[in-house]
Structure formats: structure tokens, C-alpha cells
C-alpha atoms as a PDB file:
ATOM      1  CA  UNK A   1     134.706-104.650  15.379  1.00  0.00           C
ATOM      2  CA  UNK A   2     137.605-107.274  16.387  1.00  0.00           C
ATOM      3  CA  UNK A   3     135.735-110.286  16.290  1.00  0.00           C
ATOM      4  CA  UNK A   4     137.043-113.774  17.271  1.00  0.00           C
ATOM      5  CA  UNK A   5     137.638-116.878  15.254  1.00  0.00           C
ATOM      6  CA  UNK A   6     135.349-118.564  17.305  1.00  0.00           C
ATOM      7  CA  UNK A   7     132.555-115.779  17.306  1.00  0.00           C
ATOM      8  CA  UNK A   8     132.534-115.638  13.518  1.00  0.00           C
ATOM      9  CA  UNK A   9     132.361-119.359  13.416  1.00  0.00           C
ATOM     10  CA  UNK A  10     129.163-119.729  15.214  1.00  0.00           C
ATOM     11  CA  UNK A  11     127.657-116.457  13.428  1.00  0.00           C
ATOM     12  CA  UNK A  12     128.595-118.097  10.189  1.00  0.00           C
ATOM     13  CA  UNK A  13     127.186-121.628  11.061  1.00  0.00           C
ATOM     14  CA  UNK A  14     124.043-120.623  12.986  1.00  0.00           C
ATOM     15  CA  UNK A  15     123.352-118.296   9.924  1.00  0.00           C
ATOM     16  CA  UNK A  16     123.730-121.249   7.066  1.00  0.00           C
ATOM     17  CA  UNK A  17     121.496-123.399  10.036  1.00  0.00           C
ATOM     18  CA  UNK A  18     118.932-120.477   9.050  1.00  0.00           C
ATOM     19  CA  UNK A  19     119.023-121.165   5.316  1.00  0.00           C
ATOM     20  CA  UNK A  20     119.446-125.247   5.403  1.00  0.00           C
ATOM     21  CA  UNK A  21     116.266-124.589   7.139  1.00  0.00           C
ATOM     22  CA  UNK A  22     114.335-122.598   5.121  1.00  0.00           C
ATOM     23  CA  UNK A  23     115.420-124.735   1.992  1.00  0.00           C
ATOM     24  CA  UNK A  24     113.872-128.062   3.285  1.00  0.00           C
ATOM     25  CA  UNK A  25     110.719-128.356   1.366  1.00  0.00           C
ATOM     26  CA  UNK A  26     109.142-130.189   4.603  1.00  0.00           C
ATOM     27  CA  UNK A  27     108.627-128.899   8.225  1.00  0.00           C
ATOM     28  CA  UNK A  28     111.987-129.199   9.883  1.00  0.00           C
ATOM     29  CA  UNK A  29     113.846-127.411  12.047  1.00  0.00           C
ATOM     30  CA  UNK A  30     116.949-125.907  11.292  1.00  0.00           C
ATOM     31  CA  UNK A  31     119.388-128.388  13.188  1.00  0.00           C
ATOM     32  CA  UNK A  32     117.519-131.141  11.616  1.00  0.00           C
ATOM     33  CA  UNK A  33     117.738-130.158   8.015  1.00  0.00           C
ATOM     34  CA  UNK A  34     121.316-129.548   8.947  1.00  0.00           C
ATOM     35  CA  UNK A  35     122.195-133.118  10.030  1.00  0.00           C
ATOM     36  CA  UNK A  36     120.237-134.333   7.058  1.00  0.00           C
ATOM     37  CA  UNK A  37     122.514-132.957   4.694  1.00  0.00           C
ATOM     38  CA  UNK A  38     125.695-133.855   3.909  1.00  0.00           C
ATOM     39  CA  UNK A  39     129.519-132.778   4.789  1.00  0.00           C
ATOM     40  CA  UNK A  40     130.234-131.559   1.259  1.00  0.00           C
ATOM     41  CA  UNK A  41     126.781-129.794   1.049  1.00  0.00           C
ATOM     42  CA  UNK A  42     127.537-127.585   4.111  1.00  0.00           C
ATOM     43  CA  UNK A  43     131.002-127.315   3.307  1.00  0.00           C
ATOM     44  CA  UNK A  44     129.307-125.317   0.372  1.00  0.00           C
ATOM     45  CA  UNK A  45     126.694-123.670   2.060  1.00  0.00           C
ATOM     46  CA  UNK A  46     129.421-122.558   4.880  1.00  0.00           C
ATOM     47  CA  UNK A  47     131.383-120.877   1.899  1.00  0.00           C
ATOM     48  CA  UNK A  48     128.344-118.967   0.141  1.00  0.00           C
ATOM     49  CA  UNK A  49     126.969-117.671   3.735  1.00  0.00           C
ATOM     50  CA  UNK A  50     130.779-117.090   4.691  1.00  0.00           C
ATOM     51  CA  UNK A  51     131.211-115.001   1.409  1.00  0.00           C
ATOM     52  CA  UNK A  52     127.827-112.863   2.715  1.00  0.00           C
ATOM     53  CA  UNK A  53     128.198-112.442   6.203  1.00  0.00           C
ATOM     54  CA  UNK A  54     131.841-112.340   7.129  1.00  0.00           C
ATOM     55  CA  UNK A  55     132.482-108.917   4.726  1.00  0.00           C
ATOM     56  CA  UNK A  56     129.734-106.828   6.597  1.00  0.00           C
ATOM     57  CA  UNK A  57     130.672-108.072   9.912  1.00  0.00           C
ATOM     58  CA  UNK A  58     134.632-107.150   9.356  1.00  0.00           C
ATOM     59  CA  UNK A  59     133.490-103.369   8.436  1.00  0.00           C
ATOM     60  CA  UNK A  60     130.893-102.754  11.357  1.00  0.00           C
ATOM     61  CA  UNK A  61     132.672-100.264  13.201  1.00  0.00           C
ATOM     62  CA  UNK A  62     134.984-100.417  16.628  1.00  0.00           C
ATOM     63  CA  UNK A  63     133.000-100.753  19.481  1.00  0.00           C
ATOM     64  CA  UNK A  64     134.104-101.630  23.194  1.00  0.00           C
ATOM     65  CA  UNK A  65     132.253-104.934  24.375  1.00  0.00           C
ATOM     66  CA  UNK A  66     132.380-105.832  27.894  1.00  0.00           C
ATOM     67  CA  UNK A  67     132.784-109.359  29.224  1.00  0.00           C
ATOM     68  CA  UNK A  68     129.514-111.189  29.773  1.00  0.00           C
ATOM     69  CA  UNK A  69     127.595-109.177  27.080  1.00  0.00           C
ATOM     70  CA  UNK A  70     127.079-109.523  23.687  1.00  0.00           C
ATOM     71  CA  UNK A  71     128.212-106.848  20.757  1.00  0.00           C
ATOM     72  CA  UNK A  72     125.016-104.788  20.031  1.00  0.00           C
ATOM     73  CA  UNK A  73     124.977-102.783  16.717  1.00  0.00           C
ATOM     74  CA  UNK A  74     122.301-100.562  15.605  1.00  0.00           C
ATOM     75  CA  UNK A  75     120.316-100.845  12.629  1.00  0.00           C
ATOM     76  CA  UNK A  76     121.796 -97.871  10.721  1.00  0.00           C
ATOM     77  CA  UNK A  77     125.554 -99.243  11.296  1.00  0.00           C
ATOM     78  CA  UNK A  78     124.280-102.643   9.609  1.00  0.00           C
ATOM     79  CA  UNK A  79     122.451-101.079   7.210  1.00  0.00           C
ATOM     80  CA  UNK A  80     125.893 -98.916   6.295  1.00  0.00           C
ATOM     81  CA  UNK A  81     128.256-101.748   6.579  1.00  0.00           C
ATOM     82  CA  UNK A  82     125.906-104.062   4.022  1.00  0.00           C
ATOM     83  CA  UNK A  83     125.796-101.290   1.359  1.00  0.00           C
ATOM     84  CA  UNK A  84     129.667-100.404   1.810  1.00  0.00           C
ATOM     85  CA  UNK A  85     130.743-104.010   1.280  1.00  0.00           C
ATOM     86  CA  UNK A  86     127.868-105.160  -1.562  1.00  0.00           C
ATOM     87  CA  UNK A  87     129.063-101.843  -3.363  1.00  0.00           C
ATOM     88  CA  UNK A  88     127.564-101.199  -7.123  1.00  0.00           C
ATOM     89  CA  UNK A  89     127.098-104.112  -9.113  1.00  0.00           C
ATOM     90  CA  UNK A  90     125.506-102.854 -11.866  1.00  0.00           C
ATOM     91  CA  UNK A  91     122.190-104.147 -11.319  1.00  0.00           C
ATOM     92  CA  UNK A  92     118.614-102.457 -11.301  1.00  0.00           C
ATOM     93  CA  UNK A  93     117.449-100.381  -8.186  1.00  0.00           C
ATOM     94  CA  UNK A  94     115.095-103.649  -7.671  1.00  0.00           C
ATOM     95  CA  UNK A  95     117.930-106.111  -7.325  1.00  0.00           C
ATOM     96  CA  UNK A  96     119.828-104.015  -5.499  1.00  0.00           C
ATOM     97  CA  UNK A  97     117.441-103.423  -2.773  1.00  0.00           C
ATOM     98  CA  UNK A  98     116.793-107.523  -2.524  1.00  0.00           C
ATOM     99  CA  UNK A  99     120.695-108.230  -2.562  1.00  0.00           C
ATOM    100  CA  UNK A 100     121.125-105.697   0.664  1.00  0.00           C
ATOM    101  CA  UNK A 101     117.651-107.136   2.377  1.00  0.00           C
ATOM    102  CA  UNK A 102     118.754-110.482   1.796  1.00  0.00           C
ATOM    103  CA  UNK A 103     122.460-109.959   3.277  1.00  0.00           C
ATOM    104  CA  UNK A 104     121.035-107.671   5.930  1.00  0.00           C
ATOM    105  CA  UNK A 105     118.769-110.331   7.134  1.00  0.00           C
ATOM    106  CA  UNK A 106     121.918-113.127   6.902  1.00  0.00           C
ATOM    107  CA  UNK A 107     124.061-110.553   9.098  1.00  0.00           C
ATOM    108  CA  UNK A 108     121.556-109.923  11.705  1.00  0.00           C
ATOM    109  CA  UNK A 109     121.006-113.235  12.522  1.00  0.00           C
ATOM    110  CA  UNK A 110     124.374-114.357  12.389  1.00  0.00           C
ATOM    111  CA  UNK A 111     124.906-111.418  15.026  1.00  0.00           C
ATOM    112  CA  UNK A 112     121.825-112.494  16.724  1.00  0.00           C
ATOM    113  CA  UNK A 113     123.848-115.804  17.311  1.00  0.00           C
ATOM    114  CA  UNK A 114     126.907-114.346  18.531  1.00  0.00           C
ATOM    115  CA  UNK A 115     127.865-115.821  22.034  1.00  0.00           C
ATOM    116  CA  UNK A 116     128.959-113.755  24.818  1.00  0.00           C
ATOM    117  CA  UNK A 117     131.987-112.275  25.101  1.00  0.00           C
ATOM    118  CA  UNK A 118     134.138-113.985  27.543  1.00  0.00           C
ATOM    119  CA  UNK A 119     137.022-112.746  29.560  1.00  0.00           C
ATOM    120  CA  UNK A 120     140.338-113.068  28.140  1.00  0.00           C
ATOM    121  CA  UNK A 121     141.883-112.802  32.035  1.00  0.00           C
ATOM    122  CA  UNK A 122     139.788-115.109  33.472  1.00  0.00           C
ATOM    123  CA  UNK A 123     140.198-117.790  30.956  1.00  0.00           C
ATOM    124  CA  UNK A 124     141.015-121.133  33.259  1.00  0.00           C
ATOM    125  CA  UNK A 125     143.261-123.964  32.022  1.00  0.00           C
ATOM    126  CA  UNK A 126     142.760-126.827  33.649  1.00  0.00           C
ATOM    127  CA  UNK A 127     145.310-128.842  34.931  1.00  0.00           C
ATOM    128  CA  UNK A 128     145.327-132.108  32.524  1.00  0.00           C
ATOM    129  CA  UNK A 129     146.302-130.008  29.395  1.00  0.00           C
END
């Protein structure tokens, strides 16, 4: 799947949104624990969710999206394009199977965040640029 820069951009932030949130030890939501922290602390989390989700969404496979919709993808296609990209590291059956839930659940809701596909020919410029 030919992604854009921009659609991998929000996938990537609204997924590390997901897991600023669910590391606040109080009862936040997940745009508020991401204001509270600071530029180099997502600049790090952007690079360890970047290094988990942007592999498995580059190998999900070709499909045709049409303007005004968003890419759908079904479970098994995830499921594949997780294991291809975490590969064999040499770990126990147990660690394996957390490593692909935990990048499986990253991916789907970075792709659960994707916004819709615009349309390339219908892009408008206004006139003051």
C-alpha cells in the first residue's frame, strides 16, 4: 500500500498519542498526557512507535483506495504483514506471541487513525500562495 507522507504522519502520531496515554500513571486523556510531555520526550516516543508501525504498514499489500474513503485491511493481511516484518528473533514462543500482539495492536490503531483519502485532481490552491 502507497501511503502518503502525511497519512503515515498522523498514523504514527495518533498511535504514540495511544501509548503517552496509557503511560500516565493518572486519568488523562491521550492529547493531554501528550501536551504534558515534552518535545524531546515525543521526539523519542515518535521514533520507537515509528520503528513499530511504519515497517508493517510499508508491507501491507497493494490495494486500490478510492477518494473519500479510508484504506481498509483485513485482519489476516495485518496479522501477515506484522509477522513478515518482526521476523525470528530468537526469542521463546511466549515473547514472540506478545511482540506481534503488541505491534499488531500499535498498527491497527495507527490505521484506525488514518484520514481519508483525498483527491489528488481536485486538490485546490488558493490564490494567495
Amino acid at each position: 500500500m502507497r501511503f502518503t507522507e502525511h497519512e503515515l504522519t498522523v498514523a504514527v502520531t495518533s498511535a504514540a498519542k495511544v501509548v503517552a496515554g496509557g503511560k500516565a500513571r493518572r486519568r488523562t486523556t491521550d492529547e493531554a498526557a501528550w501536551e504534558a510531555m515534552s518535545k524531546l520526550d515525543r521526539y523519542h516516543l515518535l521514533e520507537a512507535v515509528g520503528s513499530q508501525v511504519l515497517p508493517v504498514m510499508l508491507a501491507l499489500p497493494d490495494i486500490e483506495v478510492e477518494a473519500g474513503t479510508r484504506p481498509t485491511f483485513t485482519d489476516e493481511q495485518i496479522v501477515a504483514a506484522v509477522e513478515q516484518t518482526l521476523g525470528d528473533s530468537g526469542v521463546g514462543r511466549l515473547r514472540q506471541k506478545v511482540a506481534v500482539a503488541a505491534r499488531l495492536t500499535l498498527v491497527r490503531t495507527a490505521l484506525a487513525q488514518l484520514p481519508v483519502r483525498q483527491d489528488p485532481d481536485a486538490l485546490i490552491v488558493p490564490d494567495h500562495l
